[in-house]
Each structure stands twice: as structure tokens, then as C-alpha cells.
C-alpha atoms as a PDB file:
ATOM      1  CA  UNK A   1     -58.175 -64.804   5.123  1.00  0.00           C
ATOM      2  CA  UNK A   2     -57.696 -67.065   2.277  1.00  0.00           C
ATOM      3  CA  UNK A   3     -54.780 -66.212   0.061  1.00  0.00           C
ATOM      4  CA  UNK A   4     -54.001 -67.882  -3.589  1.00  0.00           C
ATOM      5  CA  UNK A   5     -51.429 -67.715  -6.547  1.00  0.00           C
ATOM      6  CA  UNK A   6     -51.697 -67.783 -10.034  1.00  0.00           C
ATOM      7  CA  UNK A   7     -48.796 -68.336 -11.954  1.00  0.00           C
ATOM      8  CA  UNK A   8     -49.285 -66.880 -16.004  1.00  0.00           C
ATOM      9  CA  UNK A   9     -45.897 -68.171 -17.948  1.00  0.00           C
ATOM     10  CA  UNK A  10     -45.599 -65.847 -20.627  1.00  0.00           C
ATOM     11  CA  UNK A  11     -45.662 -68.020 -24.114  1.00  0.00           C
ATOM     12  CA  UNK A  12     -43.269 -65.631 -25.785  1.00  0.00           C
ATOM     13  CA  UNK A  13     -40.016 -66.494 -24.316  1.00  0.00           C
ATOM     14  CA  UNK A  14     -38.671 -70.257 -23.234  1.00  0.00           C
ATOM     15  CA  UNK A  15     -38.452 -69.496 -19.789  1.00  0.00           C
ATOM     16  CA  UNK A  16     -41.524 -67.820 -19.314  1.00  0.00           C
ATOM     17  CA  UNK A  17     -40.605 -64.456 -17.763  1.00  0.00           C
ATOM     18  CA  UNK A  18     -42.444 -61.180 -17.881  1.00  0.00           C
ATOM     19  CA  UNK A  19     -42.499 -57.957 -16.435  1.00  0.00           C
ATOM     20  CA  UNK A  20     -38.404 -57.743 -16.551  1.00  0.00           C
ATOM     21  CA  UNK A  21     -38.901 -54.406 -18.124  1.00  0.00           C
ATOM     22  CA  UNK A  22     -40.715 -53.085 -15.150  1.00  0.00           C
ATOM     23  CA  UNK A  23     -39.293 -50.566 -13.314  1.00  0.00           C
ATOM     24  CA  UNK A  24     -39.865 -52.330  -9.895  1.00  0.00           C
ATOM     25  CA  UNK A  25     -37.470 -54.743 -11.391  1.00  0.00           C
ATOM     26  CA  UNK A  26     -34.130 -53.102 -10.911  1.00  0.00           C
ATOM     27  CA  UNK A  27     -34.030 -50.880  -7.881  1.00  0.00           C
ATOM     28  CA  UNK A  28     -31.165 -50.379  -7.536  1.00  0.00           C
ATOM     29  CA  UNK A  29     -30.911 -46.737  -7.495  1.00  0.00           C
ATOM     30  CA  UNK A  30     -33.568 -45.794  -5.370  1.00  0.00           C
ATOM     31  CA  UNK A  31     -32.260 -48.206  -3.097  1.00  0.00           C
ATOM     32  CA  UNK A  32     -28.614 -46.891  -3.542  1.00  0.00           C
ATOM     33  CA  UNK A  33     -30.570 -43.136  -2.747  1.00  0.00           C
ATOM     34  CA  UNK A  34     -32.573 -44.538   0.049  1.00  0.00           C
ATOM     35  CA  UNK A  35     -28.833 -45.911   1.932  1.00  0.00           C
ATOM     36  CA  UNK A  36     -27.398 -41.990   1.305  1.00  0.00           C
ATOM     37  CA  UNK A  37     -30.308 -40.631   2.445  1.00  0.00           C
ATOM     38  CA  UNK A  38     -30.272 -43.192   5.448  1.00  0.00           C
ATOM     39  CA  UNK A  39     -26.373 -42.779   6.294  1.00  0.00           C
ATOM     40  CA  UNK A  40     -26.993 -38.551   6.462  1.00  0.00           C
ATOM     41  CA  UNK A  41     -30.082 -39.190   8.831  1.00  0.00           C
ATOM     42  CA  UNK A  42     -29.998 -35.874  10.877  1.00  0.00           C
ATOM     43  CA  UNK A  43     -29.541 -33.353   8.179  1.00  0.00           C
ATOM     44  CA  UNK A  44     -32.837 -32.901   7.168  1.00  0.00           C
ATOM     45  CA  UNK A  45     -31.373 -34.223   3.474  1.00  0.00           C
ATOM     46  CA  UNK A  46     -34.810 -35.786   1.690  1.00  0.00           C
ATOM     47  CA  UNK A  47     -33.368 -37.224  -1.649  1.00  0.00           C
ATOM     48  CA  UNK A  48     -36.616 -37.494  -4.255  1.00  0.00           C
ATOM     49  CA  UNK A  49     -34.752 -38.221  -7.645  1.00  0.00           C
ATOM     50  CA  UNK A  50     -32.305 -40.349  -8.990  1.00  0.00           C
ATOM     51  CA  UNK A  51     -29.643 -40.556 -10.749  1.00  0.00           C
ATOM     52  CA  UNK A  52     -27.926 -38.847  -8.257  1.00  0.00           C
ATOM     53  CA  UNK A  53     -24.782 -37.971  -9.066  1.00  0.00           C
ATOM     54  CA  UNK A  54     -21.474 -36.653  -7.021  1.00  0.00           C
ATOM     55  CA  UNK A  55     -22.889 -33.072  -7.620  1.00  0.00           C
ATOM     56  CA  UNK A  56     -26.470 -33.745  -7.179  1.00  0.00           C
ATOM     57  CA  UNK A  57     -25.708 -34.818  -3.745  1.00  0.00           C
ATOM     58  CA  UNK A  58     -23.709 -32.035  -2.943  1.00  0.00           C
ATOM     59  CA  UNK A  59     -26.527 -29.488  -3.963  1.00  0.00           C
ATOM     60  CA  UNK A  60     -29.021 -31.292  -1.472  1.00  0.00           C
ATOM     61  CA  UNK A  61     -26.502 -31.688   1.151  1.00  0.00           C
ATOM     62  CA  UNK A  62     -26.043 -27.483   1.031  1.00  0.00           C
ATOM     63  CA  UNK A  63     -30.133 -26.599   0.188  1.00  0.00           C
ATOM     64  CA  UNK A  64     -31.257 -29.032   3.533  1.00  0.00           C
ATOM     65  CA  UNK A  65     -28.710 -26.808   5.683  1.00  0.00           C
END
């Protein structure tokens, strides 16, 4: 298997970045959803949406029992 990389500056800003925007960027909440979901391993809790908020969470917590 031969692998290769192309880097494609983009010419519109001076450092050449692109795809910022991108949701894949800034995970931070599915990632913050993923450790909740993680810490209540057991309950049958599956969270599938984010923001999740105080309430949110209690809702799921009370439909996965």
C-alpha cells in the first residue's frame, strides 16, 4: 500500500487554512456527550443529540429506565 499527501494552501487567507468552518472541526460537544454517555455506561442511556443541556440529560436518564 502506497500512501501520499497533498497539501492545497488556500490563497485567500495568509496562513493558508481551510475547512475551519467544518463541523469536524470543533467537537467538542459530541465529545463532551460521548464522556456522559461513557461515565453512565450501564443504564442503557444512548445520547444522539447535542446540545445537551442539564434537563436534556435528565429526560434521557428517566426514558432509558
Amino acid at each position: 500500500m502506497e500512501t501520499t499527501h497533498r497539501e492545497t494552501p488556500s490563497p485567500l487567507n495568509p496562513v493558508g487554512a481551510k475547512g475551519v468552518g467544518e463541523a469536524g472541526a470543533i467537537p467538542t460537544g459530541a465529545l463532551f456527550a460521548q464522556a456522559v454517555e461513557d461515565a453512565l455506561a450501564g443504564s442503557g442511556l444512548e445520547i444522539c443529540e447535542i446540545p445537551l443541556s442539564p434537563n436534556r440529560l435528565f429526560e434521557l436518564i428517566h426514558e432509558a429506565r
